[in-house]
Protein backbone atom coordinates (compact mmCIF):
# COMPACT_ATOMS: atom_id res chain seq x y z
CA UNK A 1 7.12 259.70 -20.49
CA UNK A 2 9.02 261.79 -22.80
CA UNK A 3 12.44 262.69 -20.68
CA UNK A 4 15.51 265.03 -21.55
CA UNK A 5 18.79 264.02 -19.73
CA UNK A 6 21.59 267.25 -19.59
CA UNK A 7 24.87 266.41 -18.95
CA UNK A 8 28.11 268.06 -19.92
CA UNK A 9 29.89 265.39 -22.56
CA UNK A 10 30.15 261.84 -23.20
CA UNK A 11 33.24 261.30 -21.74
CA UNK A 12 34.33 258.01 -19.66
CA UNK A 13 33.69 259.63 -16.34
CA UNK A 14 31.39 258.31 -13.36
CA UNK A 15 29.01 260.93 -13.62
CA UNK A 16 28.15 260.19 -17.53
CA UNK A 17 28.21 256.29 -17.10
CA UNK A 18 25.49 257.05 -14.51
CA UNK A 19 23.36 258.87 -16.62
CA UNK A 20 24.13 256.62 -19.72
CA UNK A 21 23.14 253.46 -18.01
CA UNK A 22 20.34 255.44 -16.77
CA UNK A 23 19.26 256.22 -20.04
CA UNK A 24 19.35 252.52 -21.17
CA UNK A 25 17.09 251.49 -18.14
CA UNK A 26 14.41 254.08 -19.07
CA UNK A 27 14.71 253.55 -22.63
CA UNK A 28 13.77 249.69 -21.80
CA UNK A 29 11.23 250.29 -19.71
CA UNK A 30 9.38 252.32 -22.33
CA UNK A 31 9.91 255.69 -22.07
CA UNK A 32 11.32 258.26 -24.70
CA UNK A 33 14.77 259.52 -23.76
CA UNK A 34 16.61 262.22 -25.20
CA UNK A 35 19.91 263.91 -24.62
CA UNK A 36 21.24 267.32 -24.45
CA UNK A 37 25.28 267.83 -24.47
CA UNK A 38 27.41 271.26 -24.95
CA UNK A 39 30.61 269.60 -25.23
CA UNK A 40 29.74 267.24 -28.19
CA UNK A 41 33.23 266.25 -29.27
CA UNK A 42 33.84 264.18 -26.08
CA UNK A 43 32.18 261.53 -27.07
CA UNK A 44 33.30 257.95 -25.27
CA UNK A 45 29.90 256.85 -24.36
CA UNK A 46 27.99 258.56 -27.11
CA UNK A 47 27.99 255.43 -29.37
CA UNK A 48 26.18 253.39 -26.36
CA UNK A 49 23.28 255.98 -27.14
CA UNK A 50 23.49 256.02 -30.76
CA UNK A 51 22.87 252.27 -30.86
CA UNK A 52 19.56 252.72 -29.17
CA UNK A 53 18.71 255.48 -31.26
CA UNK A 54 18.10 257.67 -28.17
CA UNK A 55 18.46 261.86 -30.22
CA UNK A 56 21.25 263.35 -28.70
CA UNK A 57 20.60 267.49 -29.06
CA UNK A 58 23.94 269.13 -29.09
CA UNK A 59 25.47 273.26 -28.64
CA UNK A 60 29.03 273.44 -28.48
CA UNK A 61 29.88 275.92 -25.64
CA UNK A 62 32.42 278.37 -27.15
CA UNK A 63 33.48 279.46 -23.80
CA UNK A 64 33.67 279.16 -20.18
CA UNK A 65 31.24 281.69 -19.35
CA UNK A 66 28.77 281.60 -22.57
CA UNK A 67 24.73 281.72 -22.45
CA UNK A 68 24.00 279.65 -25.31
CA UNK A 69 23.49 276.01 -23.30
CA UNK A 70 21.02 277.62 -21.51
CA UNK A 71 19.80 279.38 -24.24
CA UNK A 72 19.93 276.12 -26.69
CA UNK A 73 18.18 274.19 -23.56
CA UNK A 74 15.24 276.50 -23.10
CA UNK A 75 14.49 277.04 -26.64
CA UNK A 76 14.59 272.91 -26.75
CA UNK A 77 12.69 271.98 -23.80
CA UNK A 78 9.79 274.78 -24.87
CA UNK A 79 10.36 272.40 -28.56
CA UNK A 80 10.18 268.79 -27.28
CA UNK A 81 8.25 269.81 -24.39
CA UNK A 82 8.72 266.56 -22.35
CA UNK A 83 7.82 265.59 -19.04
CA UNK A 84 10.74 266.28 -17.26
CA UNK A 85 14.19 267.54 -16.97
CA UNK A 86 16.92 265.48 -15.70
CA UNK A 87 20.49 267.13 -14.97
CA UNK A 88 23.49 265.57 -13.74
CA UNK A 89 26.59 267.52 -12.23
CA UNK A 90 26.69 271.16 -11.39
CA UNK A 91 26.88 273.20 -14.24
CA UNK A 92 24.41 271.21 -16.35
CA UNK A 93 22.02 271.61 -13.05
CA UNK A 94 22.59 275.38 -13.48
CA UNK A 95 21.58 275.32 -17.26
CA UNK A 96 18.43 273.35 -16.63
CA UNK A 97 17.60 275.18 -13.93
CA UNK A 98 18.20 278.93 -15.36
CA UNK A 99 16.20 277.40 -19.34
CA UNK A 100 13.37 276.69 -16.50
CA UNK A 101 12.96 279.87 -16.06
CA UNK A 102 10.87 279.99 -19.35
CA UNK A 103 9.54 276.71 -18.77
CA UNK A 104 8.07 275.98 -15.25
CA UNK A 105 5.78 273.80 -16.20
CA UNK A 106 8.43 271.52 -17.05
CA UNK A 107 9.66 270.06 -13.96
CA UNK A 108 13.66 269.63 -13.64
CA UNK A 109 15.68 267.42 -11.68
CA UNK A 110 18.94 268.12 -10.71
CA UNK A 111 21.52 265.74 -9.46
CA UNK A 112 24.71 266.07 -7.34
CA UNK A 113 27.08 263.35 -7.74
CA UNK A 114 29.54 264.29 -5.54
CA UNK A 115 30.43 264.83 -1.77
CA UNK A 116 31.46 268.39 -0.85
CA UNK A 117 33.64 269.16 2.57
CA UNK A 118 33.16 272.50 1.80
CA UNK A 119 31.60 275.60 -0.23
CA UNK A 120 33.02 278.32 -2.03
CA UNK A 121 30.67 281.20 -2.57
CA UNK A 122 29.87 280.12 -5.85
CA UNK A 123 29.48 276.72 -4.93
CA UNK A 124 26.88 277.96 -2.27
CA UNK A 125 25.42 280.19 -4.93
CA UNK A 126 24.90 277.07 -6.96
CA UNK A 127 23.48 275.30 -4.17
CA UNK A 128 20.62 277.94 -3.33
CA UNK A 129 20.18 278.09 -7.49
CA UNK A 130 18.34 274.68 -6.84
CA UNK A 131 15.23 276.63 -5.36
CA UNK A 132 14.79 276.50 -9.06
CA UNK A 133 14.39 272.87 -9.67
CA UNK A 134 11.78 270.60 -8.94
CA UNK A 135 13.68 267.79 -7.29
CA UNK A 136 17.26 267.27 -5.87
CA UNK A 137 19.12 263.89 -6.13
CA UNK A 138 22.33 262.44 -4.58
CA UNK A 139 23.97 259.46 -4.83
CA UNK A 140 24.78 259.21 -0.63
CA UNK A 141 23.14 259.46 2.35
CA UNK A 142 26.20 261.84 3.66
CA UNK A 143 25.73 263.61 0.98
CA UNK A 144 21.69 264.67 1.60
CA UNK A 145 22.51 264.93 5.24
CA UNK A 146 24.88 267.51 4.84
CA UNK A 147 22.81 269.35 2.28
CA UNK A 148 19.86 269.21 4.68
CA UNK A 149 21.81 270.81 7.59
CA UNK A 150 23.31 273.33 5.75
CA UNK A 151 20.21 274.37 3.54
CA UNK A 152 17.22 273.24 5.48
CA UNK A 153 14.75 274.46 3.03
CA UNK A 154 16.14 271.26 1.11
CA UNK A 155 14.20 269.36 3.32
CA UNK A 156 10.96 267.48 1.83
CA UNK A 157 12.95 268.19 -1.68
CA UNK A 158 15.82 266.09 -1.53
CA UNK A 159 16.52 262.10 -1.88
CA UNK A 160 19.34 259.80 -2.06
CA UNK A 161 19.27 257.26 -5.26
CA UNK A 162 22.09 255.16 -5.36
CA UNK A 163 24.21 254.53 -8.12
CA UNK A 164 23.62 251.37 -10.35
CA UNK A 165 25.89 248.43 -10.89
CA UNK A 166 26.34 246.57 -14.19
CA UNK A 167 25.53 242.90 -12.26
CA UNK A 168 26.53 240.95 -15.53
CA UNK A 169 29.77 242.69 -16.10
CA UNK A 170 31.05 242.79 -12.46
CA UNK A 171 29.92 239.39 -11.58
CA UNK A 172 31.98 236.75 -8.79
CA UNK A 173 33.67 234.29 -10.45
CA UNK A 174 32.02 231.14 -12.10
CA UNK A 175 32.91 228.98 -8.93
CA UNK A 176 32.46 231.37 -6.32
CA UNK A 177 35.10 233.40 -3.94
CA UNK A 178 38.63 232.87 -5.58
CA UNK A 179 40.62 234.61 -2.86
CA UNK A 180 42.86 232.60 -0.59
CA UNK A 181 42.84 232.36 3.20
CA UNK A 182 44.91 232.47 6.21
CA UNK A 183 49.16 231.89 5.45
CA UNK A 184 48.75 232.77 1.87
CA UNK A 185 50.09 236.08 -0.05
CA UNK A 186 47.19 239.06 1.12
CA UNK A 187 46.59 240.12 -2.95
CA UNK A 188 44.44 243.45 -2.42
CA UNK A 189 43.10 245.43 -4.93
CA UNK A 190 42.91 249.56 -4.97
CA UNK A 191 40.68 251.00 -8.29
CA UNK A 192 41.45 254.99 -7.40
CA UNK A 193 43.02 258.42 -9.23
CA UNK A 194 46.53 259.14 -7.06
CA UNK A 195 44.86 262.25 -5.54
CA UNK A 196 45.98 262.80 -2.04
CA UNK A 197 42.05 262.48 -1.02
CA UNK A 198 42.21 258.89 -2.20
CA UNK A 199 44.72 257.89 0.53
CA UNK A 200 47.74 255.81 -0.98
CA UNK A 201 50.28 257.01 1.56
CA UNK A 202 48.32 256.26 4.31
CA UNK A 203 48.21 252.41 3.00
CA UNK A 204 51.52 252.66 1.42
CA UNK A 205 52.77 253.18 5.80
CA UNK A 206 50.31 250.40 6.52
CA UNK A 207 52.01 248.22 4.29
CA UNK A 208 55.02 248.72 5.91
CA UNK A 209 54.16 247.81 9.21
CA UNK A 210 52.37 245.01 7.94
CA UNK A 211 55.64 243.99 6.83
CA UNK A 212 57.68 244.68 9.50
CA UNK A 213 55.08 242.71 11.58
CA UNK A 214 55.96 239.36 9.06
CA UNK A 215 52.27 239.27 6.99
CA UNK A 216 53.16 239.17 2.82
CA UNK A 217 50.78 241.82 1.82
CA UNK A 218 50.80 242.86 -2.12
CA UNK A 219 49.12 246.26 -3.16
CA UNK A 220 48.17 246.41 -6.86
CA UNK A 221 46.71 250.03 -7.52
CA UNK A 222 44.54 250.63 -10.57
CA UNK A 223 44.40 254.10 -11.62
CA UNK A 224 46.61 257.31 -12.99
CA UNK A 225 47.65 260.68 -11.75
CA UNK A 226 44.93 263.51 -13.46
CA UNK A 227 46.74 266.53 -12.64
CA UNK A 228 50.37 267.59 -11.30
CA UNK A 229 48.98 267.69 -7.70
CA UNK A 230 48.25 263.94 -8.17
CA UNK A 231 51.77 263.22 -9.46
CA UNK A 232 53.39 265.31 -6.89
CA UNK A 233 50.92 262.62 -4.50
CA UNK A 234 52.10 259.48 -6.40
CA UNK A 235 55.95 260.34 -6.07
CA UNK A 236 55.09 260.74 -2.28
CA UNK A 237 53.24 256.88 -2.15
CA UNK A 238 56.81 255.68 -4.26
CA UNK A 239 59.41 257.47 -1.69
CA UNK A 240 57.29 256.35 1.60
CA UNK A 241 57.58 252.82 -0.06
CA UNK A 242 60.83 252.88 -0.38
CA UNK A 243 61.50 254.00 2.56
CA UNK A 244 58.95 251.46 4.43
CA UNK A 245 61.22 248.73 2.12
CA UNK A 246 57.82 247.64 0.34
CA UNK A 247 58.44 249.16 -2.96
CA UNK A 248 58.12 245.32 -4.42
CA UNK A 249 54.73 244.76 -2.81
CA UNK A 250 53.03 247.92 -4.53
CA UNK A 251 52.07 247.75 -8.24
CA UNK A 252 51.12 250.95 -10.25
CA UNK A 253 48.67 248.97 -12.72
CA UNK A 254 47.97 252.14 -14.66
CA UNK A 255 44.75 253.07 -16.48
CA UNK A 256 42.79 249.76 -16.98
CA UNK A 257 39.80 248.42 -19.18
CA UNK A 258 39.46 244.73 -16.95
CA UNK A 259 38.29 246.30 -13.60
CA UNK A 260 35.76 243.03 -13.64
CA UNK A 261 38.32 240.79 -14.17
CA UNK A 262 40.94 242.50 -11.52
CA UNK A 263 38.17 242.37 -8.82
CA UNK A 264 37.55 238.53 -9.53
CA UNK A 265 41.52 237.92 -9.47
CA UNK A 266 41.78 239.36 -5.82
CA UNK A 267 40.79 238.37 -1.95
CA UNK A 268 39.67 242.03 -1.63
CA UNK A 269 39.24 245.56 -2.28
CA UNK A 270 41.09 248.59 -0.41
CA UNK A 271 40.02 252.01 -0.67
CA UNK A 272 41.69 253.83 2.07
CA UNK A 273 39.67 257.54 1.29
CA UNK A 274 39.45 260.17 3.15
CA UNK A 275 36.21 261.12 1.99
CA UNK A 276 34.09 260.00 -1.02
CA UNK A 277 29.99 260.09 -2.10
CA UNK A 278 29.52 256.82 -3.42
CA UNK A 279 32.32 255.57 -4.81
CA UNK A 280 31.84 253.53 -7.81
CA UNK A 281 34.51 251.18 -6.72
CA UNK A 282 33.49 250.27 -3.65
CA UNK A 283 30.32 249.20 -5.13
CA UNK A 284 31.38 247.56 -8.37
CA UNK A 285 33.38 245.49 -5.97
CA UNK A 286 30.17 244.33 -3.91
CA UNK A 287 28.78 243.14 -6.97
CA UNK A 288 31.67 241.34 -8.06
CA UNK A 289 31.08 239.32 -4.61
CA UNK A 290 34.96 240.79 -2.95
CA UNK A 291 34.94 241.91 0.37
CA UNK A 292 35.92 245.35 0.89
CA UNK A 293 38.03 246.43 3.27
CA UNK A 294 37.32 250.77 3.89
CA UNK A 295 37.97 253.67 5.83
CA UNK A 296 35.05 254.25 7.75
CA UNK A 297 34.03 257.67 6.36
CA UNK A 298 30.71 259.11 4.48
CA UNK A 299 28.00 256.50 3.34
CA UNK A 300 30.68 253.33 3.51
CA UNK A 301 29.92 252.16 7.23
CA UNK A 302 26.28 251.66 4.76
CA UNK A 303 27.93 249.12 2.25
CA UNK A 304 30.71 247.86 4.10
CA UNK A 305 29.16 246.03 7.08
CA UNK A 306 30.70 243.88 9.33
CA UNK A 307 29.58 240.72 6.99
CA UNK A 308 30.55 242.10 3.84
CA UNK A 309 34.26 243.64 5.23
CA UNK A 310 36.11 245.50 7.60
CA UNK A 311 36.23 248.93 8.42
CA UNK A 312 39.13 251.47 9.89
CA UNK A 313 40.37 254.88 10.48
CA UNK A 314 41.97 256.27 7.05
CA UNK A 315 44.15 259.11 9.44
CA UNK A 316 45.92 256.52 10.32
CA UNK A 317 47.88 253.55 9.24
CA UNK A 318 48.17 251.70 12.28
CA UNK A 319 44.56 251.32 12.20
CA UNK A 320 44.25 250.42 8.31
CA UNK A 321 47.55 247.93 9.05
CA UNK A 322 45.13 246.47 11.89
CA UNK A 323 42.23 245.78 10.03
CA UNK A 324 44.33 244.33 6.64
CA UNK A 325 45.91 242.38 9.52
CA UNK A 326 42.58 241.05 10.58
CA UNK A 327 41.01 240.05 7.14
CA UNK A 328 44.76 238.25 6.67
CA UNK A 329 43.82 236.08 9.29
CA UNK A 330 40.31 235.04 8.44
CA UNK A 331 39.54 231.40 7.66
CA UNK A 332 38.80 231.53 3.78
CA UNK A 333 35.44 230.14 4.44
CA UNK A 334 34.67 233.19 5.99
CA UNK A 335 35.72 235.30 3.85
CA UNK A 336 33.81 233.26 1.01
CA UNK A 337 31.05 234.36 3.29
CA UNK A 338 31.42 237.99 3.17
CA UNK A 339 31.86 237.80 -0.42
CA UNK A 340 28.55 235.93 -0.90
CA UNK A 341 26.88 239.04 1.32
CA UNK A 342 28.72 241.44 -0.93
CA UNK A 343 26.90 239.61 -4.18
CA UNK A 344 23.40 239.79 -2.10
CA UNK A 345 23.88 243.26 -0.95
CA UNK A 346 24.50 244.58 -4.58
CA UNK A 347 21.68 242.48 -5.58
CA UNK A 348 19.38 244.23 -3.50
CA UNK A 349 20.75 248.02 -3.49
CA UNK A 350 22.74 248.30 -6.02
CA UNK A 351 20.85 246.40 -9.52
CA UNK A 352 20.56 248.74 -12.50
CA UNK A 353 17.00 247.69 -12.42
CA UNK A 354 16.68 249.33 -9.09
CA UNK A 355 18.58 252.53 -10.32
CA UNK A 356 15.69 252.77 -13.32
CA UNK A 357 12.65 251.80 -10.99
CA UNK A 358 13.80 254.66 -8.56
CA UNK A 359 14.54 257.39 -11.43
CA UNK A 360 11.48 256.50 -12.82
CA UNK A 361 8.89 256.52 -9.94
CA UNK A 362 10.25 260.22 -9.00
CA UNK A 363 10.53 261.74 -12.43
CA UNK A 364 6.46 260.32 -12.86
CA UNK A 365 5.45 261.63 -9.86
CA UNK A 366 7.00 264.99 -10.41
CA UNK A 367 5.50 264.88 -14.14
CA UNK A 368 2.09 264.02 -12.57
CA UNK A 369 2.05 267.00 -10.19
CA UNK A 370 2.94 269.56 -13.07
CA UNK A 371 0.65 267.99 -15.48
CA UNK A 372 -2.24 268.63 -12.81
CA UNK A 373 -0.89 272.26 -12.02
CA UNK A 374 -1.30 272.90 -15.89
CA UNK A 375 -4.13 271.60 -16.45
CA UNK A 376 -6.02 273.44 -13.35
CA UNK A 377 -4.69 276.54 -14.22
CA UNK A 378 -5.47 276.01 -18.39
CA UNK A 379 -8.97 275.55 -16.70
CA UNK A 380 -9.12 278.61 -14.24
């Protein structure tokens, strides 16, 4: 299949990894992959692409409100004419859909890679602009089940495709589960922005009382403030610490390039969220055979079972203190365990292979059914 892949940039977020490991898979398994960008200059993962020689079809976007992406992707897609469209993120789903206009026998796929709580009237706009596409993607179950109540004619249209995992890079260690057990220093690991949705203060309390209750629990959070709201949340985490008397058992590791090798140097991963779609973190950490301990929101009572980690209410930190408490006291064999399920669980759901395979069987079907449209009606 010959497949164009929109997306906004090339920049380091989760969204473009997604799409650029995507690309890889399909590239491997055959198929011709191209790229269209309208930010070109942002280009972190563009020299991943380059190296496989996949084109890369670029329009810079002069402004926030300017036709020519969708003007550049029509007159390109009517060019290359591939099989199908594939668009990642919002406004690159409303440029492939709008260029389809022009094109429909071109099927597009959009993607949402997010979880939304709620929907501005342009956000719901954008959501009834995917009558337009083909297909709809997400990367949760949440996610699709909230579409499909809110926009039932989504229904029959829509499927979740979870993210893919890197399972050479974020990989257990060579000998197995190196956390520690019952007695020892609790060494948990947090891979988040500061944003108040991420939950810091609500484990930053927990830590407290897990202190007050005698259990040495150290925090080491991996990650950096994005915008003044997230500083203004970040200066709220150091204050509560200080006044919880834990300030010394929280470390602010900053932006970091060794996720792999932080998840392989800890007993497990926190993410205390309020709400998330599928968090890359949570799932890097499966693979890298850590338990996970979660608030129990959106698709994560999916990949954080009882045999792979612990669950508990992110509202509030007597329950999050509770269920650190609990891991604390696990034997370590047990918790060797859950990190062995973690490994076999990514394994299974979470392989780049699998990623590819899915992408792949849905953008052939959909090509299939268009190519048989066109070709009754060329004979009609």
């Amino acid at each position: 299949m010959r497949l164009l892949l929109c997306i906004d940039h090339f920049g380091p977020g989760g969204a473009q990894r997604q799409l650029v490991a995507l690309a890889k898979g399909l590239h491997a398994r055959g198929h011709q992959v191209e790229f269209f960008v309208y930010h070109p200059h942002i280009r972190h993962f563009a020299p991943q692409v380059e190296a496989l020689g996949i084109p890369i079809h670029a329009v810079e976007k002069p402004g926030r409100f300017s036709p020519a992406p969708v003007l550049a992707l029509a007159r390109l897609v009517r060019h290359l004419k591939p099989d199908a469209v594939l668009a990642y993120l919002p406004t690159p789903a409303v440029y492939a859909e709008l260029a389809s206009l022009v094109n429909r026998r071109v099927p597009v796929v959009v993607s949402e890679r997010f979880m939304y709580t709620s929907l501005s009237r342009l956000g719901r706009a954008q959501q009834e602009l995917h009558r337009l596409a083909s297909w709809i993607t997400v990367n949760s179950h949440h996610q699709r089940e909230r579409m499909e109540a809110l926009f039932p004619w989504m229904k029959g249209r829509l499927s979740t495709i979870y993210n893919g995992v890197d399972l050479g890079v974020f990989a257990p260690p060579a000998g197995g589960y190196a956390g520690g057990g019952p007695g020892e220093p609790l060494r948990l690991l947090a891979v988040a922005s500061t944003a108040r949705k991420k939950n810091a203060l609500g484990l930053a309390k927990a830590l407290g009382t897990l202190a007050r209750s005698g259990r040495d629990v150290r925090v080491a959070w991996a990650g950096v403030p994005t915008t003044p709201e997230d500083e203004a949340a970040k200066a709220e985490v150091d204050a509560a610490l200080a006044s919880e008397g834990v300030a010394g058992r929280w470390e602010w590791l900053g932006k970091r390039s060794d996720v792999p090798e932080l998840l392989r140097s800890h007993d497990a991963l926190v993410h205390p969220a309020f709400f998330e779609g599928l968090p890359n973190a949570v799932c890097e950490a499966l693979a890298a055979g850590l338990p996970v301990l979660a608030s129990s929101v959106c698709d994560h009572p999916r990949l954080v079972t009882a045999d792979r980690g612990l669950l508990f209410d992110p509202a509030d930190p007597d329950d999050i203190a509770a269920a650190i408490a609990r891991f604390a006291d696990l034997p370590r064999e047990e918790r060797a365990a859950m990190a062995r399920a973690a490994r076999y669980f990514a394994e299974r759901e979470l392989a780049l292979e699998r990623y590819a395979e899915e992408y792949e069987a849905l953008l052939a079907r959909l090509a299939g059914r268009h190519g048989a449209g066109a070709a009754l009606e060329a004979a009609s």
